[in-house]
Protein backbone atom coordinates (compact mmCIF):
# COMPACT_ATOMS: atom_id res chain seq x y z
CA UNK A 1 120.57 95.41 128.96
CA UNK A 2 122.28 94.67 132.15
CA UNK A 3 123.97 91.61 132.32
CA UNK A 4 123.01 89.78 135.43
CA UNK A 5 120.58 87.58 136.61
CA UNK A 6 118.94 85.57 139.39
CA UNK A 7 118.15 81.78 139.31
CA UNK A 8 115.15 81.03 141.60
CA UNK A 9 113.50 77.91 142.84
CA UNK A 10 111.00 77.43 145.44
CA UNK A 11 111.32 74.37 147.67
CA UNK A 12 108.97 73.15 150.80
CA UNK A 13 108.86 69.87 151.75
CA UNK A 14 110.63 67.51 149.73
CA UNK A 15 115.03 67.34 150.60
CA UNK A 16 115.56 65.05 147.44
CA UNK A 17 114.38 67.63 145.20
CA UNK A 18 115.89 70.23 146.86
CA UNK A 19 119.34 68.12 146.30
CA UNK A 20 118.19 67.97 143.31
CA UNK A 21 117.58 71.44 142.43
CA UNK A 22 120.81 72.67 144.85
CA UNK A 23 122.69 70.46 142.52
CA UNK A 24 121.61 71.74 139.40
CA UNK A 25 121.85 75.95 140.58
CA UNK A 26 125.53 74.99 141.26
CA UNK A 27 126.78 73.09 138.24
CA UNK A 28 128.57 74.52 135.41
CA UNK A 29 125.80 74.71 133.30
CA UNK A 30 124.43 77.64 135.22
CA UNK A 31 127.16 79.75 134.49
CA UNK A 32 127.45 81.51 131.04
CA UNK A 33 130.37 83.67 130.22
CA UNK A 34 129.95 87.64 130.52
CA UNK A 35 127.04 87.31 132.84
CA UNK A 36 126.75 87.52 136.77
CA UNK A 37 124.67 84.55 137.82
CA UNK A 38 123.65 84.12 140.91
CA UNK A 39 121.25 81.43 142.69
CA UNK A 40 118.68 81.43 145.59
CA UNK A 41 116.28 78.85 146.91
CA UNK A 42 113.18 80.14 148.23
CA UNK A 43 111.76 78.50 151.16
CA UNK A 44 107.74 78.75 150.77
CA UNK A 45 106.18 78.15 154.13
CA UNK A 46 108.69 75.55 153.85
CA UNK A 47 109.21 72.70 156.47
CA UNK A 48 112.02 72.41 159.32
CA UNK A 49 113.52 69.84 157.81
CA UNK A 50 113.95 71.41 154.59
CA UNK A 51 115.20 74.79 156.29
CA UNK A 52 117.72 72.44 158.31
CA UNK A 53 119.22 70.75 155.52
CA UNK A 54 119.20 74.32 153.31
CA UNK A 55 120.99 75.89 156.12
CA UNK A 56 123.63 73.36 155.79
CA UNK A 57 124.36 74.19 151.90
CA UNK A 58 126.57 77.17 150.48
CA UNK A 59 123.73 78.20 148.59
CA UNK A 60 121.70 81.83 149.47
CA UNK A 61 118.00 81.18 150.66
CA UNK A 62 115.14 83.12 152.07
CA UNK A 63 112.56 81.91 153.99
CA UNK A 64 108.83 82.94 153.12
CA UNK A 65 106.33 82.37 155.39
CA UNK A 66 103.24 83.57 153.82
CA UNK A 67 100.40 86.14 155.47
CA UNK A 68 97.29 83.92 154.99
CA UNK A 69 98.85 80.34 155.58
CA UNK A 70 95.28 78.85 155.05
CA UNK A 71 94.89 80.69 151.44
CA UNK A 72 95.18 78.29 148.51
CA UNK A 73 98.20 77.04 148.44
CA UNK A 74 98.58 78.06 144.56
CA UNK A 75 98.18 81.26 145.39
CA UNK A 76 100.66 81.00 148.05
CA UNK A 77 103.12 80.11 145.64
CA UNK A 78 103.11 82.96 143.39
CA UNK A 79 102.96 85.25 146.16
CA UNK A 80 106.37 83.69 147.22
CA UNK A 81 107.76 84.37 143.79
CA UNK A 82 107.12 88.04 143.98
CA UNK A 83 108.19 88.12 147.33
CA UNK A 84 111.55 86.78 145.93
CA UNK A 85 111.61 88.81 143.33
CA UNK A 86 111.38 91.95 145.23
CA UNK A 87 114.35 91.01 147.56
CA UNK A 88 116.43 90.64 144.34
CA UNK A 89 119.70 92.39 144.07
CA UNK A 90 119.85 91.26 139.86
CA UNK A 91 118.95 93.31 136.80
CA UNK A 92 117.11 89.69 135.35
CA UNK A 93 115.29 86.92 136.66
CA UNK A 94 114.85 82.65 135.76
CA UNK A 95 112.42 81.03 137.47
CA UNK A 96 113.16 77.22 137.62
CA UNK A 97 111.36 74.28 139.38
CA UNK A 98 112.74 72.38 141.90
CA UNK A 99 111.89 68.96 139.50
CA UNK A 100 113.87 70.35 136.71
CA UNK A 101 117.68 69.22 135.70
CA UNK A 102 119.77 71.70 133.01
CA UNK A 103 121.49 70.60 129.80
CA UNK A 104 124.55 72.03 128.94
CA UNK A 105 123.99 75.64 127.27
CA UNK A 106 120.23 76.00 128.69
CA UNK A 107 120.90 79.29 130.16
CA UNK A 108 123.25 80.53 127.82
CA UNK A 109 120.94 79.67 124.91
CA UNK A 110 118.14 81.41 126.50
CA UNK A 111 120.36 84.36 127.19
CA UNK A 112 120.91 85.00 124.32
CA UNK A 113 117.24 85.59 123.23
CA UNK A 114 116.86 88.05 125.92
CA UNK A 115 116.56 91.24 124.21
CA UNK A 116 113.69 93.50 125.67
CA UNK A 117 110.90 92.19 123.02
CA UNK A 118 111.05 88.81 123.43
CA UNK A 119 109.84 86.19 127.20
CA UNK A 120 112.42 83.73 126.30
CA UNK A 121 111.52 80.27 127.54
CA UNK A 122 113.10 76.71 127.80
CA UNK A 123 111.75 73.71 125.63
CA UNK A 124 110.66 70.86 128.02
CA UNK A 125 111.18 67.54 128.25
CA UNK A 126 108.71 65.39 130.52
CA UNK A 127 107.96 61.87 130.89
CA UNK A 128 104.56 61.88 130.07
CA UNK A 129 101.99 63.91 127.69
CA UNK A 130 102.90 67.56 127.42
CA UNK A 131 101.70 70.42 125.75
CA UNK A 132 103.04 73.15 123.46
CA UNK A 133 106.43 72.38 121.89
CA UNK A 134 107.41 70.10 125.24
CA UNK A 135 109.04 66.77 123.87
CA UNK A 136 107.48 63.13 125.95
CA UNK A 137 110.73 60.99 126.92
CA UNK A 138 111.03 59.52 130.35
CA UNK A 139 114.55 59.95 131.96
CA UNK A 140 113.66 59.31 135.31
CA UNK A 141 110.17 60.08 137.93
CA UNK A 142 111.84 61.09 141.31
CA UNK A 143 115.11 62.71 141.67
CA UNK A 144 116.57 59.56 142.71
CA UNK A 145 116.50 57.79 139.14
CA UNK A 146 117.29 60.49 136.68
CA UNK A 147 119.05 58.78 133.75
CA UNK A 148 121.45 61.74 133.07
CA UNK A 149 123.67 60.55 130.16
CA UNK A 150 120.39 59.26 128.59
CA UNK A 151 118.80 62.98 128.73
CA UNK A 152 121.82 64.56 127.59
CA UNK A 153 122.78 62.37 124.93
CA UNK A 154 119.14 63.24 123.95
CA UNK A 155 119.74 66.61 124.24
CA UNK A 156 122.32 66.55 121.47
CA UNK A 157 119.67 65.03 119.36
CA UNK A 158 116.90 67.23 119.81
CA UNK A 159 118.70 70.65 120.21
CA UNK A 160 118.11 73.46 117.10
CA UNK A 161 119.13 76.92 117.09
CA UNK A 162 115.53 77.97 116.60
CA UNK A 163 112.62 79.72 118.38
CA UNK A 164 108.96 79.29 118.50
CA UNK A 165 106.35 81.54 119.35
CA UNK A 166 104.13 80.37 122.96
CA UNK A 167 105.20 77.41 124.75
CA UNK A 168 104.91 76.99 128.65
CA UNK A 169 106.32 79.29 131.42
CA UNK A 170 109.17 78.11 133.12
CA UNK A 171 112.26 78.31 132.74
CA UNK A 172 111.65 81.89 131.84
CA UNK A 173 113.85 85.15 132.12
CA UNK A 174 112.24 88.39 132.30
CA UNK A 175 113.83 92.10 133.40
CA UNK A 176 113.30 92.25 137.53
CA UNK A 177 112.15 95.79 137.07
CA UNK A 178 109.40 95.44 134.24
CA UNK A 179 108.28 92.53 136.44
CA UNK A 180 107.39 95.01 139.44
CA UNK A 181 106.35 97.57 137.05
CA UNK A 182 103.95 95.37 135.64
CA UNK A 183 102.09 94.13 138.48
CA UNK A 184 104.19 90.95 139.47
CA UNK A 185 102.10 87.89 139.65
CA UNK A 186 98.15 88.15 140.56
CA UNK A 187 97.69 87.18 143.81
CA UNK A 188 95.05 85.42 143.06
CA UNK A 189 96.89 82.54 141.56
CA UNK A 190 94.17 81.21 138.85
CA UNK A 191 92.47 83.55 137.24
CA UNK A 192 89.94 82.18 134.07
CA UNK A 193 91.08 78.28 134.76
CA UNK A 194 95.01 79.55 133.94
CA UNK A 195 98.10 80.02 136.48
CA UNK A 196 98.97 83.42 137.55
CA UNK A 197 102.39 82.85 135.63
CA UNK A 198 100.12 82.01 132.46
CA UNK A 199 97.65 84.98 132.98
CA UNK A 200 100.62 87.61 133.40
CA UNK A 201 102.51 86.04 130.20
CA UNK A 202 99.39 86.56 127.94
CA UNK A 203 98.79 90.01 129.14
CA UNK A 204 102.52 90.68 127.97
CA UNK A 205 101.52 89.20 124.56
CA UNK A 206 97.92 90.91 124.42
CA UNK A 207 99.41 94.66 125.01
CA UNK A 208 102.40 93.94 122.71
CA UNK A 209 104.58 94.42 125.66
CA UNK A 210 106.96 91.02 125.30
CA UNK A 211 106.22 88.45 123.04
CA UNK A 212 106.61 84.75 124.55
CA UNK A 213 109.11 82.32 122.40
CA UNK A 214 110.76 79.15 123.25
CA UNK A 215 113.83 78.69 122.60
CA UNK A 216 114.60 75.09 121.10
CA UNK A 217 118.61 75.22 121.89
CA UNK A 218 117.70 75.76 125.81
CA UNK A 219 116.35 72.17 126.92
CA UNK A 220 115.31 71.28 130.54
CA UNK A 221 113.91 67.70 131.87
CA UNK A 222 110.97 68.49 133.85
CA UNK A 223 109.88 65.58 136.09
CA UNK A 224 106.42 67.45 136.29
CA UNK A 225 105.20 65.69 139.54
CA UNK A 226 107.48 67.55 141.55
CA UNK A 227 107.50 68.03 145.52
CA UNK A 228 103.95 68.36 145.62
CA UNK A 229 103.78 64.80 144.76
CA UNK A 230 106.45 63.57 146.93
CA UNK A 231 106.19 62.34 150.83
C-alpha cells in the first residue's frame, strides 16, 4: 500500500475553529515517520472572512463553491468532500473536523491499521453523551477553552492497543482510489435517517468490501458542536 496520505477538513464560517483546526494539521502529531502527510483545508461555500484569514496561512486550501447553493446544506457538505477528494494528489485519505484536536500518536496509531480490509477509525472523546465506543469527558466547548494537558493526560489513561469493530466515521482513512471507485459519497447526504458518510461505510461492511474498526490507541477530542454552532 502506498504510503501517503491527505488530511482534510472543511471550514466555512467560523476563524476560531479554523485556528483551531490549522493548528492541529500542522503540529507534530500529524506527522508519522515513513509516511508523506500532507494537509488541506477545504473551503465549503465558505465566507470572505474565512478565505481572507486562510489565505494568510502556509497551509494548502481549495475553495468549493457548490452548484446548487440553495440544496441542503448537508448535502452540500459531502459533495465538498468528494470534490476534495478528487483534486487529491495522495494514495490515502483522513477526513477530520474542524472541532477536533489530535493526541500524540492518533495518526500513526490509525496508520497502522490501514491494511486494505479494515476502515480504520479514531475513538472519540466529546463532552457530552456519545455513541459507539466514544468516551463523555469535557475538555473544553469552543476552541477558545480547550483544556489541553487535561485531554492529554487523559489520553495516557484511556489509550489501549486494541480495536473494535463499528464506531463513528471520522477520523477515518480510506484508499483515495477505492473511494472514487466506489461511488464517493451519495449526493444526497441522508439517505434512510443516516449521513452519507454512515450510508457509504455500511455498504463497505454489507458487501464485505472493508470492515469498519476503531482503533482505541488513536484518540481525538471532538467538541461536537462545531462551526455550525458558532457565530
Amino acid at each position: 500500500m502506498e504510503k501517503s496520505v491527505e488530511i482534510i477538513s472543511l471550514v466555512f464560517k467560523s476563524i476560531d475553529y479554523t485556528r483551531l483546526i490549522y493548528n492541529q494539521l500542522k503540529s507534530e502529531y500529524c506527522k508519522v515517520d515513513g509516511w508523506d502527510v500532507g494537509v488541506r483545508l477545504l473551503l465549503n461555500d465558505a465566507t470572505p472572512e474565512v478565505i481572507d484569514y486562510v489565505k494568510t496561512l502556509d497551509i494548502p486550501y481549495m475553495i468549493y463553491n457548490d452548484k446548487n447553493p440553495s440544496a441542503f446544506w448537508v448535502s452540500r457538505v459531502y459533495r465538498c468532500y468528494n470534490t476534495g477528494v478528487e483534486a487529491s494528489k495522495y494514495d490515502n485519505i483522513c477526513f477530520v473536523n474542524s472541532d477536533m484536536v489530535f493526541s500524540k500518536n492518533w495518526l500513526q496509531n490509525l496508520l497502522k491499521h490501514h491494511d486494505g480490509k479494515n476502515l480504520p477509525c479514531s475513538r472519540l472523546v466529546e463532552p457530552s453523551l456519545g455513541s459507539t465506543h466514544v468516551i463523555t469527558n469535557d475538555f473544553g466547548r469552543n476552541p477558545n477553552n480547550i483544556n489541553y494537558d487535561g485531554f492529554y493526560n487523559f489520553v495516557d489513561q484511556i489509550s489501549v492497543d486494541e480495536i473494535y469493530d463499528g464506531g463513528l466515521y471520522m477520523p477515518s482513512i480510506f484508499n483515495r482510489q477505492k473511494f472514487i471507485d466506489l461511488g464517493m459519497f451519495p449526493e444526497q447526504g441522508v439517505i434512510d435517517g443516516m449521513g452519507s458518510d454512515r450510508y457509504w461505510f455500511n455498504q463497505l461492511t454489507a458487501q464485505n468490501i472493508l470492515k469498519q474498526i476503531t482503533v482505541f490507541d488513536s484518540i481525538v477530542y471532538h467538541i461536537s458542536s462545531g462551526e455550525s454552532q458558532s457565530k
